[in-house]
C-alpha atoms as a PDB file:
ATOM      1  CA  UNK A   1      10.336 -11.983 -11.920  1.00  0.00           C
ATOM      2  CA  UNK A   2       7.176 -10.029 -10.520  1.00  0.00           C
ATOM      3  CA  UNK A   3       3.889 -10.725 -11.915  1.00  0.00           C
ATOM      4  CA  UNK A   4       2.169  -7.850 -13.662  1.00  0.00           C
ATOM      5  CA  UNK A   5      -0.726  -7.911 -11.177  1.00  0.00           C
ATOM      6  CA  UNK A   6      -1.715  -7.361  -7.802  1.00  0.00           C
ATOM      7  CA  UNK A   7      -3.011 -10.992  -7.752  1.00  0.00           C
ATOM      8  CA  UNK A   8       0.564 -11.885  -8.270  1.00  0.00           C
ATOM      9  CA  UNK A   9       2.003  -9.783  -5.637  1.00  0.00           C
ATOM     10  CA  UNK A  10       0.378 -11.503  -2.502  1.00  0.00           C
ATOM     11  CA  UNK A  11       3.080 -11.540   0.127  1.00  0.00           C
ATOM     12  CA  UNK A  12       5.145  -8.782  -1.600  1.00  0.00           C
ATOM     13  CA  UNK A  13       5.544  -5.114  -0.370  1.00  0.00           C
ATOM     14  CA  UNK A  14       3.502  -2.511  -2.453  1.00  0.00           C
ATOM     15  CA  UNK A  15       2.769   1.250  -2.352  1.00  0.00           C
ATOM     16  CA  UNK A  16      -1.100   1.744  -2.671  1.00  0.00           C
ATOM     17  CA  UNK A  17      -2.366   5.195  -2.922  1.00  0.00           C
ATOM     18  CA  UNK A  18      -5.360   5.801  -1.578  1.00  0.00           C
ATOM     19  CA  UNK A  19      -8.378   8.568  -1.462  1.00  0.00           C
ATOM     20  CA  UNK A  20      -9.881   9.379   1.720  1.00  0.00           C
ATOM     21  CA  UNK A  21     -12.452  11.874  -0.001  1.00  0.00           C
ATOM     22  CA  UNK A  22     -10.486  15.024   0.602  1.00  0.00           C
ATOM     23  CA  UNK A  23      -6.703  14.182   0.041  1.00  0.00           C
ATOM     24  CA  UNK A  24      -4.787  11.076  -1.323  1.00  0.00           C
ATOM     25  CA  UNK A  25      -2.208   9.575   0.490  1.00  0.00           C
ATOM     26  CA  UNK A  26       0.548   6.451  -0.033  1.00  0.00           C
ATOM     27  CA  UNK A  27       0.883   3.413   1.830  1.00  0.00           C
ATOM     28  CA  UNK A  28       4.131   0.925   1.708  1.00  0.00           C
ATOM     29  CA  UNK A  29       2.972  -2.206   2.973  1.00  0.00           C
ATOM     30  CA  UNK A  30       2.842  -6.000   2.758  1.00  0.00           C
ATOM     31  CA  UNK A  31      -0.033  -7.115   0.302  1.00  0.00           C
ATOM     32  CA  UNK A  32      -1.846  -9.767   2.168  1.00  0.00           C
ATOM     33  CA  UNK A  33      -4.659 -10.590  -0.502  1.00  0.00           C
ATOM     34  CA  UNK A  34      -6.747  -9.304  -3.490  1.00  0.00           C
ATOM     35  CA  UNK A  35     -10.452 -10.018  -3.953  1.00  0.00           C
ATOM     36  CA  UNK A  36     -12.953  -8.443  -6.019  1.00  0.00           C
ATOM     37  CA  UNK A  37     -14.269  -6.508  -3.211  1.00  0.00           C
ATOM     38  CA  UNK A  38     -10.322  -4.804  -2.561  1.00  0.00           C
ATOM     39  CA  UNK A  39      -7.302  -5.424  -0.817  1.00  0.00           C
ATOM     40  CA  UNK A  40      -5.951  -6.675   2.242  1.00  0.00           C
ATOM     41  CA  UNK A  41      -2.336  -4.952   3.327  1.00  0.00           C
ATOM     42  CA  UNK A  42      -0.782  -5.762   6.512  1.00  0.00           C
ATOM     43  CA  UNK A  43       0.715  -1.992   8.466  1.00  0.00           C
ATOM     44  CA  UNK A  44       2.710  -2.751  11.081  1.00  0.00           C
ATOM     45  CA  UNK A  45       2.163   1.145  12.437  1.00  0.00           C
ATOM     46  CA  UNK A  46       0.144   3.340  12.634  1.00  0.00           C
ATOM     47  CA  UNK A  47      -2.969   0.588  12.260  1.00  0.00           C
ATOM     48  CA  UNK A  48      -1.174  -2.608  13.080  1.00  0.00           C
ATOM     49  CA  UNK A  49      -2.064  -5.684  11.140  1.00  0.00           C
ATOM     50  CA  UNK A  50      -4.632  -6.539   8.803  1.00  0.00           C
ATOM     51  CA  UNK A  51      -5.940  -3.951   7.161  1.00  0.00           C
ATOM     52  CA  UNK A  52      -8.843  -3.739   4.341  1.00  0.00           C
ATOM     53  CA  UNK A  53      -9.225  -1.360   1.638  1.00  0.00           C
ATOM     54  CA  UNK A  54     -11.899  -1.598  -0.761  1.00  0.00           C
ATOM     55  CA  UNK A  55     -11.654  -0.701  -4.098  1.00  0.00           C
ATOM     56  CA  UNK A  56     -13.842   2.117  -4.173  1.00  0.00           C
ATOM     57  CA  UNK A  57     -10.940   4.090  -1.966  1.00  0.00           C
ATOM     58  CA  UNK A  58      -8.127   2.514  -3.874  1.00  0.00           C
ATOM     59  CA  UNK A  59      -6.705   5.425  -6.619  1.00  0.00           C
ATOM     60  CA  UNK A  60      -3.213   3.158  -7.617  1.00  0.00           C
ATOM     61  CA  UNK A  61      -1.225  -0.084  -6.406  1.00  0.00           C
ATOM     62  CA  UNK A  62       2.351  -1.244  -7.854  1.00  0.00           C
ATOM     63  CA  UNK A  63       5.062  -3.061  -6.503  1.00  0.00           C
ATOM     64  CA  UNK A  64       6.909  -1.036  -4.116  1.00  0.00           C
ATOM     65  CA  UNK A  65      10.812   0.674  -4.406  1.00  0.00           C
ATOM     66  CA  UNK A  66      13.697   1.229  -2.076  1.00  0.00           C
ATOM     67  CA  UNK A  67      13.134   5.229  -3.250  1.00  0.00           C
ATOM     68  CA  UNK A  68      10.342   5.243  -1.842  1.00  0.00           C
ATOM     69  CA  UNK A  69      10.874   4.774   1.824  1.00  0.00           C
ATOM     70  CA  UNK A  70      13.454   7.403   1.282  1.00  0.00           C
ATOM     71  CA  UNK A  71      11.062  11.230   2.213  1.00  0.00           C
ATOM     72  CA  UNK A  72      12.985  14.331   1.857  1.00  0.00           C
ATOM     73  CA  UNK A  73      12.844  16.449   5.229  1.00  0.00           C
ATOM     74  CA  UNK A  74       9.431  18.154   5.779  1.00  0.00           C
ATOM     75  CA  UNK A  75       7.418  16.311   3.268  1.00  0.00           C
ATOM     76  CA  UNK A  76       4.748  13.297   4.695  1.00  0.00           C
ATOM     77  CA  UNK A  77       5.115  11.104   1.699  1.00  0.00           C
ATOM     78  CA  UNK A  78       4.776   7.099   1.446  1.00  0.00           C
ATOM     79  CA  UNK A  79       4.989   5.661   5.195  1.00  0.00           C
ATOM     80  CA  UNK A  80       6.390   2.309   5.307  1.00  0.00           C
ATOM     81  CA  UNK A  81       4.255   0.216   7.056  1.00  0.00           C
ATOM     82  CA  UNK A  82       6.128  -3.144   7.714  1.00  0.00           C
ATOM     83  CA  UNK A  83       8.833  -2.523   9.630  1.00  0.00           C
END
């Protein structure tokens, strides 16, 4: 069973939403580590790797769903970002 924080889903694919100051958008990535400064998710494309987000920029995070790798035609949604 899944923990019920992001401390507890280190190595475990999650969808973080994030603000960029204009627009929010969803990532679907590994979760590589959790600090009190943010989060560490790993995105295979477009970034590649490592990547850190600090909290500040960090709207949502859960444990991620099959559903939502699925996008319906035309819309930019979630992008998967460890395959």
């Amino acid at each position: 069973m899944a923990g019920k924080s992001p401390e507890d889903w280190v190595g475990q694919r999650v969808m973080v939403e994030v603000f960029t100051g204009e627009e929010n958008y969803q990532i679907v990535a590994r979760l590589e580590g959790v600090n009190d400064w943010g989060i560490v998710l790993n995105e295979a494309e477009p970034v590649g790797g490592d990547v850190f987000y600090p909290w500040r920029l960090v709207v949502a995070v859960r444990l991620a769903r099959e559903e939502n790798l699925a996008t319906p035609p035309g819309y930019p949604g979630p992008q998967d970002s460890t395959r």
